[in-house]
Protein backbone atom coordinates (compact mmCIF):
# COMPACT_ATOMS: atom_id res chain seq x y z
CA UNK A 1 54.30 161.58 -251.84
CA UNK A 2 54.35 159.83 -248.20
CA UNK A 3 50.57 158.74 -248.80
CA UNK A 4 51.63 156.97 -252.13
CA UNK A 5 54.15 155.37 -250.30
CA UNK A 6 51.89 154.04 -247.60
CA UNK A 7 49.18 152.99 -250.58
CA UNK A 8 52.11 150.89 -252.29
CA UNK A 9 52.97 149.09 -249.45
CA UNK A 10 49.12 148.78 -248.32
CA UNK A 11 49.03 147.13 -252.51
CA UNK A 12 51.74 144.48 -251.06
CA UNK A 13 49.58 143.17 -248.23
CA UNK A 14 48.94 139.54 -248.45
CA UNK A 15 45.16 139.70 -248.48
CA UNK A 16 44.46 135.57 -248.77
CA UNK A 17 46.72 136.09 -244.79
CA UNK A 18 44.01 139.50 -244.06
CA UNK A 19 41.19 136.72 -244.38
CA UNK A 20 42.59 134.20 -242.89
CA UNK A 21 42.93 136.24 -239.68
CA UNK A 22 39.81 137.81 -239.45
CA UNK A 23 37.92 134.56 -240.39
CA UNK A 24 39.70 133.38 -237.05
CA UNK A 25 38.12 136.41 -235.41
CA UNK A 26 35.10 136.40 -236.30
CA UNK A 27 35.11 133.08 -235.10
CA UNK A 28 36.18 134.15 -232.20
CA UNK A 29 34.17 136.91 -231.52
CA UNK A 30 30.61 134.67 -232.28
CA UNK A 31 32.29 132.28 -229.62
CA UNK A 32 32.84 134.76 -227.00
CA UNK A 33 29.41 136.19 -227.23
CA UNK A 34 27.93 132.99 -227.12
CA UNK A 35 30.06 132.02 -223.96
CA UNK A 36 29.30 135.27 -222.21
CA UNK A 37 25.74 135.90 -222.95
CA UNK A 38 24.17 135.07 -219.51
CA UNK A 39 26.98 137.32 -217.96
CA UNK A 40 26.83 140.91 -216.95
CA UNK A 41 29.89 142.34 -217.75
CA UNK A 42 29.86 143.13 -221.58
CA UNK A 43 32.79 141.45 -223.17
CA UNK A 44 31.32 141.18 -226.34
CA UNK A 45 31.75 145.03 -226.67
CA UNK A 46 35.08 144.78 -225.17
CA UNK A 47 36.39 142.46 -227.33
CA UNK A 48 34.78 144.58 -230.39
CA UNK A 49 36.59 147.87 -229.19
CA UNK A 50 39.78 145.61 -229.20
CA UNK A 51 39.39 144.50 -232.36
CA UNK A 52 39.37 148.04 -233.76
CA UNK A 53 42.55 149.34 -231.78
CA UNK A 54 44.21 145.97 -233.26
CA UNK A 55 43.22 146.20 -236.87
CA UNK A 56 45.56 150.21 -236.02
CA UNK A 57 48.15 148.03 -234.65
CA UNK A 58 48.17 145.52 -237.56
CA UNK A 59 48.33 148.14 -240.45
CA UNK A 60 50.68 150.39 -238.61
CA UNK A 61 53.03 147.55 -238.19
CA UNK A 62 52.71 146.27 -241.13
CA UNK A 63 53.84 149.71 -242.74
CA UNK A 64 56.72 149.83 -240.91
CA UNK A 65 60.21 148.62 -242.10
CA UNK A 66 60.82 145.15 -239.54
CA UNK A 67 64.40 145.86 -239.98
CA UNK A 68 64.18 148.66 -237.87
CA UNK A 69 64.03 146.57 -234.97
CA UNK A 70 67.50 145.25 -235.99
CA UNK A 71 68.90 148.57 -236.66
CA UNK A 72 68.09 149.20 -232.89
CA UNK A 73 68.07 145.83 -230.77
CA UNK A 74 70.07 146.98 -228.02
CA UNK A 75 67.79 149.52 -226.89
CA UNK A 76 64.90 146.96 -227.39
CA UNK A 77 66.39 144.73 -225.27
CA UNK A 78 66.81 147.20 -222.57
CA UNK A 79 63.15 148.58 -222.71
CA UNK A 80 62.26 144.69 -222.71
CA UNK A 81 63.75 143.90 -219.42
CA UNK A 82 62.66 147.80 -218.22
CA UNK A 83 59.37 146.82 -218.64
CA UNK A 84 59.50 143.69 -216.97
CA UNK A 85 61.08 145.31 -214.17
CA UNK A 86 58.37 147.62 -214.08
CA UNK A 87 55.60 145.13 -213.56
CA UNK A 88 57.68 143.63 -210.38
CA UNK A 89 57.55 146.75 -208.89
CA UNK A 90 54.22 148.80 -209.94
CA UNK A 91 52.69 145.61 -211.39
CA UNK A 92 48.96 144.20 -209.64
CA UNK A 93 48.53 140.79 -208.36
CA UNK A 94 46.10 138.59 -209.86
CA UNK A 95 45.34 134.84 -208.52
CA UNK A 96 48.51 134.87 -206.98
CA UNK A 97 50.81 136.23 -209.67
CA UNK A 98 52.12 140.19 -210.44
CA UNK A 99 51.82 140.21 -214.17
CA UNK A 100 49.32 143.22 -214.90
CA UNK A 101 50.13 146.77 -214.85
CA UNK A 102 46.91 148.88 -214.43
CA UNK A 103 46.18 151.57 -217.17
CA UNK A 104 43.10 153.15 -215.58
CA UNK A 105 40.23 150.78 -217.46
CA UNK A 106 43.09 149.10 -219.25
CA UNK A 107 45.54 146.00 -217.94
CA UNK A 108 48.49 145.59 -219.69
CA UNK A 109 51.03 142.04 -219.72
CA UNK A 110 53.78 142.64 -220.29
CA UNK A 111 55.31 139.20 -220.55
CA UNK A 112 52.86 139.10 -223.18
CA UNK A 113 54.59 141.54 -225.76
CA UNK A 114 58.26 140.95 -224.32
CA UNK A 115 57.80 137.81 -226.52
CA UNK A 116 58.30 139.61 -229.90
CA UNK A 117 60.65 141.91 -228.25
CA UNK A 118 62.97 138.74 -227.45
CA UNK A 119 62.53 137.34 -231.02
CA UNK A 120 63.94 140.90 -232.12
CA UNK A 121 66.11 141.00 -230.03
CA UNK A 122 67.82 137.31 -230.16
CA UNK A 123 67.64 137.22 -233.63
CA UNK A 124 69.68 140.13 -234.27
CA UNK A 125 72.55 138.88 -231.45
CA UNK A 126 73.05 135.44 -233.43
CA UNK A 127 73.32 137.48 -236.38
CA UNK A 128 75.69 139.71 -235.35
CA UNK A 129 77.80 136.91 -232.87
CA UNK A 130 77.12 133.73 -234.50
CA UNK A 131 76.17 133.97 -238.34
CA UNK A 132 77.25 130.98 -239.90
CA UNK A 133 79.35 129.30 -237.57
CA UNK A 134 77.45 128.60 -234.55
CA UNK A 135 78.53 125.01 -233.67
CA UNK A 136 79.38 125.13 -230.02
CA UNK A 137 78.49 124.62 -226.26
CA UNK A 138 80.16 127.78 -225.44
CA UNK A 139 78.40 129.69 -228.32
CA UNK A 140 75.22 128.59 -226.79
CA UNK A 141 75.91 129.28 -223.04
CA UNK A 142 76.33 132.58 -224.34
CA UNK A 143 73.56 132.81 -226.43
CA UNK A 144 71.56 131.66 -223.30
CA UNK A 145 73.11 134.33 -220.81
CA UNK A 146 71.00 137.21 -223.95
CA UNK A 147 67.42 135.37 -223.32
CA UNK A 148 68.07 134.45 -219.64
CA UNK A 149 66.92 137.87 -217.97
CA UNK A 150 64.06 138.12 -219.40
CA UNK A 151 63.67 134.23 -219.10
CA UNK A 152 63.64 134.59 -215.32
CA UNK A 153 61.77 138.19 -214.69
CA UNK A 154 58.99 136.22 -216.38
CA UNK A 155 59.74 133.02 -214.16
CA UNK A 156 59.17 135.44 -211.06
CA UNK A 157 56.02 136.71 -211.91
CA UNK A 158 55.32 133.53 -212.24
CA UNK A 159 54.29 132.98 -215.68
CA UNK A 160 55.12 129.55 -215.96
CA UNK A 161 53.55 129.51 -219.43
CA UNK A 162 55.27 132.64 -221.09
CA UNK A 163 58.28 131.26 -219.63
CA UNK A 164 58.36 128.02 -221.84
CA UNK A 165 57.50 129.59 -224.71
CA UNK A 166 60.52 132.11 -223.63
CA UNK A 167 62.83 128.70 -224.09
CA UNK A 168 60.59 127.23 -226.77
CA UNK A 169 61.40 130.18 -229.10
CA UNK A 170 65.55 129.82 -227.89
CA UNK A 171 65.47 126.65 -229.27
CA UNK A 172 63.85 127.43 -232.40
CA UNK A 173 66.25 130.45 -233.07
CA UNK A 174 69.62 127.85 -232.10
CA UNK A 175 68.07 124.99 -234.62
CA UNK A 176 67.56 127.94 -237.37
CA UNK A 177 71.11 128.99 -236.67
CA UNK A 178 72.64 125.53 -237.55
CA UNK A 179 73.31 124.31 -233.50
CA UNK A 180 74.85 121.11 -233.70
CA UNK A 181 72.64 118.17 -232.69
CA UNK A 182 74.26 117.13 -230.09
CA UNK A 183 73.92 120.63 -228.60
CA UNK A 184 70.05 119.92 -229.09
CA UNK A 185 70.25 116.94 -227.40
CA UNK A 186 71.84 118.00 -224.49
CA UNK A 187 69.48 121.01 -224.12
CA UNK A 188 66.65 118.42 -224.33
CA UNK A 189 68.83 116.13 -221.86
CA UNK A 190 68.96 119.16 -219.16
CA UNK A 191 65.60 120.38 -219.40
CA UNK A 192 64.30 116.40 -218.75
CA UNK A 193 66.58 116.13 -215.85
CA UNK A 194 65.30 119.91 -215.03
CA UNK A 195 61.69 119.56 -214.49
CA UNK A 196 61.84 117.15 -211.11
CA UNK A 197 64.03 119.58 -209.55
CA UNK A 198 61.89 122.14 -210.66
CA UNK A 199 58.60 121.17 -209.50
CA UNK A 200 60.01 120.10 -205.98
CA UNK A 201 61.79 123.20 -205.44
CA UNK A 202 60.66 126.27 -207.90
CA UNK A 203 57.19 125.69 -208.55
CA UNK A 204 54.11 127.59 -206.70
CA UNK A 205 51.56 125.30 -205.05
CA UNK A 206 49.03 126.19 -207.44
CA UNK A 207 50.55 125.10 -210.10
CA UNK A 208 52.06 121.81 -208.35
CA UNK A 209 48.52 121.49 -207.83
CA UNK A 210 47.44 121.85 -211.97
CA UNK A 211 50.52 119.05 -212.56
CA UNK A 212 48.80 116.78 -210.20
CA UNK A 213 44.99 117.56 -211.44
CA UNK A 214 46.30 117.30 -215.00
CA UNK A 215 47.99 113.72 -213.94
CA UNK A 216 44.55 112.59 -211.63
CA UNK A 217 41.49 115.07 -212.26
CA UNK A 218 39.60 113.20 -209.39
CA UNK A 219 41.89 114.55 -206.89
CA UNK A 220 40.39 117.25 -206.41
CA UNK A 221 37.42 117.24 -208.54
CA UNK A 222 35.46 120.27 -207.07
CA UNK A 223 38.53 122.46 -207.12
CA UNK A 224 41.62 122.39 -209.56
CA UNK A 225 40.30 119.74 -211.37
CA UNK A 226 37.06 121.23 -211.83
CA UNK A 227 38.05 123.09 -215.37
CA UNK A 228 39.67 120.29 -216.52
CA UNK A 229 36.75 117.99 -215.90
CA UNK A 230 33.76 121.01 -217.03
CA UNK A 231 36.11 121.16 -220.42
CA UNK A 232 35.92 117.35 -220.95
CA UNK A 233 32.18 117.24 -220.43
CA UNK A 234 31.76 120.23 -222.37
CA UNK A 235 33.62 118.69 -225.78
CA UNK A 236 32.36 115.24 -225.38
CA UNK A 237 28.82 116.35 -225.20
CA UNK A 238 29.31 118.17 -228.93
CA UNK A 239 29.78 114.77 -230.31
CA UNK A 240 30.41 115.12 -234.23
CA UNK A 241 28.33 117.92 -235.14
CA UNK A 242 27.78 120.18 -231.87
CA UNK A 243 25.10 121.28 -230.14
CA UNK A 244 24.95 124.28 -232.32
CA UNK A 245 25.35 128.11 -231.80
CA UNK A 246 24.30 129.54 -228.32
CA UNK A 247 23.21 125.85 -227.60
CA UNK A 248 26.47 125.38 -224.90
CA UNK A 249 25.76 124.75 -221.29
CA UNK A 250 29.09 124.18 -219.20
CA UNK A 251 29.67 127.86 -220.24
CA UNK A 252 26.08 129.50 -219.77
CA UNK A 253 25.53 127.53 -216.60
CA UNK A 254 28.59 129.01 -215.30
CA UNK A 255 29.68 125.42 -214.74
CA UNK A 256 33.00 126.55 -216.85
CA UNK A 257 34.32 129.55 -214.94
CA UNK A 258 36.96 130.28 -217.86
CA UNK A 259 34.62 129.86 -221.01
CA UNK A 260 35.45 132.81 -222.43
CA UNK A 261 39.26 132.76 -221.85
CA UNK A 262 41.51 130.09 -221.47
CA UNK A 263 38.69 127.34 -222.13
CA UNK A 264 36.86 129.37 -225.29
CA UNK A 265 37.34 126.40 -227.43
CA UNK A 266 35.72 124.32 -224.96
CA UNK A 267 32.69 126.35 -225.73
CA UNK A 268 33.67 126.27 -229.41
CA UNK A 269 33.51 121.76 -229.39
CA UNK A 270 30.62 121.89 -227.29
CA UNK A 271 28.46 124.19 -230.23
CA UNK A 272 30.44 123.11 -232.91
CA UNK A 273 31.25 119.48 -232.47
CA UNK A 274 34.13 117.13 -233.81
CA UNK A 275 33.89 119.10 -237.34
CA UNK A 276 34.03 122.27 -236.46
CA UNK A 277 36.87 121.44 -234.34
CA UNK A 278 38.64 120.11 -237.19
CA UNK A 279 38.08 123.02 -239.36
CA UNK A 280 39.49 125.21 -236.76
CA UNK A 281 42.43 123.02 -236.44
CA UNK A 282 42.84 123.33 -240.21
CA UNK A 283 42.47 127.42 -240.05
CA UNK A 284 45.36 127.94 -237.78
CA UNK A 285 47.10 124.94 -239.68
CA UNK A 286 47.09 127.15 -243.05
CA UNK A 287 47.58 130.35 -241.28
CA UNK A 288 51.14 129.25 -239.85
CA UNK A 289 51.88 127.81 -243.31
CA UNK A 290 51.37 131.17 -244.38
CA UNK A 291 54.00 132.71 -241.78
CA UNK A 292 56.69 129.65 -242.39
CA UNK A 293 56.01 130.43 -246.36
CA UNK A 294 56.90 134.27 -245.59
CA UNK A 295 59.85 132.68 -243.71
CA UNK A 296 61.48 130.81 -246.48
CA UNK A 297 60.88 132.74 -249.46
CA UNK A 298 62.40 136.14 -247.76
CA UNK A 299 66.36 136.04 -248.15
CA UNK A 300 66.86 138.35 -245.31
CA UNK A 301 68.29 135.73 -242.08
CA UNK A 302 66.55 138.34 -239.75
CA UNK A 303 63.21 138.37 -241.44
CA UNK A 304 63.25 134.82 -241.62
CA UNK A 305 64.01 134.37 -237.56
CA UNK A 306 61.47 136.85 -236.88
CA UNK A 307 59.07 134.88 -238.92
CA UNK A 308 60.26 131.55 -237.43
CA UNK A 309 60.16 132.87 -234.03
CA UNK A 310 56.52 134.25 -234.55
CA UNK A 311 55.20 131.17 -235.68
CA UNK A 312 56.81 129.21 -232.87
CA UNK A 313 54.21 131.41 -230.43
CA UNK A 314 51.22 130.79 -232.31
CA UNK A 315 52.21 126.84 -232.80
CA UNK A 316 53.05 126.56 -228.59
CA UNK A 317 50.17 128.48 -228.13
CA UNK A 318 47.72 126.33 -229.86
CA UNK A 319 49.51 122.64 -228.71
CA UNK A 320 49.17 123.87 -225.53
CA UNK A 321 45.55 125.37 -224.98
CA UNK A 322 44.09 122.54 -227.27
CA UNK A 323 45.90 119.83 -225.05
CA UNK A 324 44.66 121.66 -221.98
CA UNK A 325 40.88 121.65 -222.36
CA UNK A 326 41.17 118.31 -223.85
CA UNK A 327 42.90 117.34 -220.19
CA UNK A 328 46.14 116.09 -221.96
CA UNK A 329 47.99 119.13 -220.93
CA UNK A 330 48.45 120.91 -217.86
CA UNK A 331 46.49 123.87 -217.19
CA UNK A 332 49.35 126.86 -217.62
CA UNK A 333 46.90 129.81 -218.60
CA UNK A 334 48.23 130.09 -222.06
CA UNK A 335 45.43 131.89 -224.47
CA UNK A 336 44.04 130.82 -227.22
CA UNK A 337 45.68 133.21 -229.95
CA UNK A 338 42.94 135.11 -231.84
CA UNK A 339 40.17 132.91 -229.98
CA UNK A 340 40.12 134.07 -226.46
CA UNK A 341 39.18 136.86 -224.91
CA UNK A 342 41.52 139.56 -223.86
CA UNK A 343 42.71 142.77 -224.59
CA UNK A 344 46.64 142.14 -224.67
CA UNK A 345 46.28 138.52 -226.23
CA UNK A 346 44.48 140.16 -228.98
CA UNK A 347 46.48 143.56 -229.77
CA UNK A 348 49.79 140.82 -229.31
CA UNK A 349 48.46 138.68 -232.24
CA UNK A 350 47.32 141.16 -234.19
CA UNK A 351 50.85 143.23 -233.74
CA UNK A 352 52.81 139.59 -234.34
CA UNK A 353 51.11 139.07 -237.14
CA UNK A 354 51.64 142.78 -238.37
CA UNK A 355 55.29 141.93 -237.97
CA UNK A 356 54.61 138.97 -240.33
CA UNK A 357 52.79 141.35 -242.61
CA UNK A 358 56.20 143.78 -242.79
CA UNK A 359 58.41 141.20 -243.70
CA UNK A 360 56.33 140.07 -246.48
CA UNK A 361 56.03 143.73 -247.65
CA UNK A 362 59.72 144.97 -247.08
CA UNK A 363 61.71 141.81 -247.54
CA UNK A 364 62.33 142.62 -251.20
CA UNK A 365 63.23 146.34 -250.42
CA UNK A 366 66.45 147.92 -249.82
């Protein structure tokens, strides 16, 4: 009886969105192994024996009931800040920042997955505070004090990057819960005025040091700006059509420390050109118009947020690491969803997008 179950809801699954995410993948997993060939570490395995514990993620998720997580969003939200408590205290520093905890072979981030956790977890407090009728400043100082610890454990670690999308995904929740506009603009308003006190007084020197390399490569050339200026050779040298597969050098040179990470779709212009560039583009472009579709045809307000909220990562996620290697964007360390390598970026998307999967099976449900 509970396998017929499972096989029903397995019959809902959205398989054109199945495709469209392992397409990405495999995509992703040519690029990586064509970044990392001349290396010695095998992340082409790695990223092989992630894939498989993702796909259990994905299909476990999807099977599950999302509105669970609304049923019990308070103790979420505890374990959320738990865990980032955790990572202060038994967490491992890495280029300056305490953001890993060490699982014996495995490092986990968990900034990474207290992403989804907030989405849960905020969309179910506007629900249950603010359904309908929030208009007000007050309503969303409130709203703000529910994101703001987990806002600033991340802050501390510092992920800079996390951290926006942290406020990135508060907006999108507020606009989705009818915030007045000028609400919006004074959030806008604050965060402007915000960032010159910020980078005099909160930011690290490192990353002072990416805001000025991102402003003025030349700088420093041979050290900060050294990515940014690898990544612009690196695309401008695949032209239109790319130097083809395996054919990259900034990465197999080792002139592109990153190749395989943060600056994978460096790698990817470089073999693939202007074109494939632009079919990438369009990949992710159809995949998040699968999530927002998801979003506006389930009736459920939860669902929908969670949906909304999802698709607000992947879109901040791609802006951002697309701006960076082109040197339009700082450098911030924000992956390359379903492109770069790394065992918690890739479990996260494939559990988001197992999330996705749920509401699209369960939304009709009761």
């Amino acid at each position: 009886m509970q396998n017929n179950i499972y096989l029903k809801k397995i019959s809902k699954f959205s398989v054109f969105f199945v495709v469209n995410i392992l397409l990405l993948f495999i995509i992703s997993l040519s690029t990586i192994y064509s970044a990392t060939i001349t290396k010695s570490e095998p992340f082409f395995i790695k990223e092989i024996i992630w894939f498989i514990i993702s796909v259990f993620v994905f299909v476990g998720v999807s099977l599950v009931d999302y509105r669970k997580y609304y049923k019990y969003s308070t103790a979420i939200y505890i374990f959320n800040i738990l865990m980032l408590l955790s990572v202060l205290v038994i967490g491992t520093s890495r280029l300056g920042a305490k953001r890993w905890i060490d699982l014996g072979p495995l490092a986990l981030q968990p900034s990474e997955f207290s992403k989804l956790l907030l989405i849960f977890t905020f969309s179910a407090y506007l629900i249950n505070n603010y359904s309908d009728k929030y208009t007000g400043f007050k309503a969303m100082f409130m709203s703000f004090l529910h994101i703001f610890p987990i806002f600033f454990l991340i802050a501390v670690e510092p992920d800079l990057g996390t951290s926006l999308v942290i406020i990135l995904i508060y907006g999108m929740l507020l606009f989705l819960n009818k915030l007045e506009w000028k609400c919006i603009a004074t959030v806008f308003i604050s965060i402007a005025a915000f960032i010159p006190i910020s980078y005099k007084f909160l930011l690290k020197a490192y990353q002072k040091d990416r805001i000025d390399t991102f402003l003025n490569p030349e700088l420093d050339a041979l050290g900060t700006g050294w990515n940014i200026t690898q990544s612009k050779i690196a695309i401008g040298s695949g032209k239109i059509f790319g130097k083809g597969f395996l054919n990259n050098t900034q990465g197999k040179l080792k002139y592109l420390p990153e190749s395989h990470t943060d600056f994978i779709g460096s790698v990817f212009l470089e073999e693939r050109g202007f074109l494939g560039g632009s079919m990438l583009l369009l990949i992710y472009i159809v995949l998040l118009a699968q999530i927002i579709y998801i979003a506006d045809t389930t009736e459920d307000k939860f669902g929908k947020y969670v949906c909304y909220g999802i698709a607000t990562i992947f879109f901040f996620h791609i802006f951002v690491n697309m701006g960076m290697i082109m040197g339009i964007m700082p450098v911030t360390g924000l992956p390359l969803l379903l492109m770069s390598y790394g065992g918690s970026s890739l479990v996260f998307s494939f559990l988001i997008l197992g999330v996705v999967q749920s509401v699209k099976i369960h939304r009709g449900n009761k």
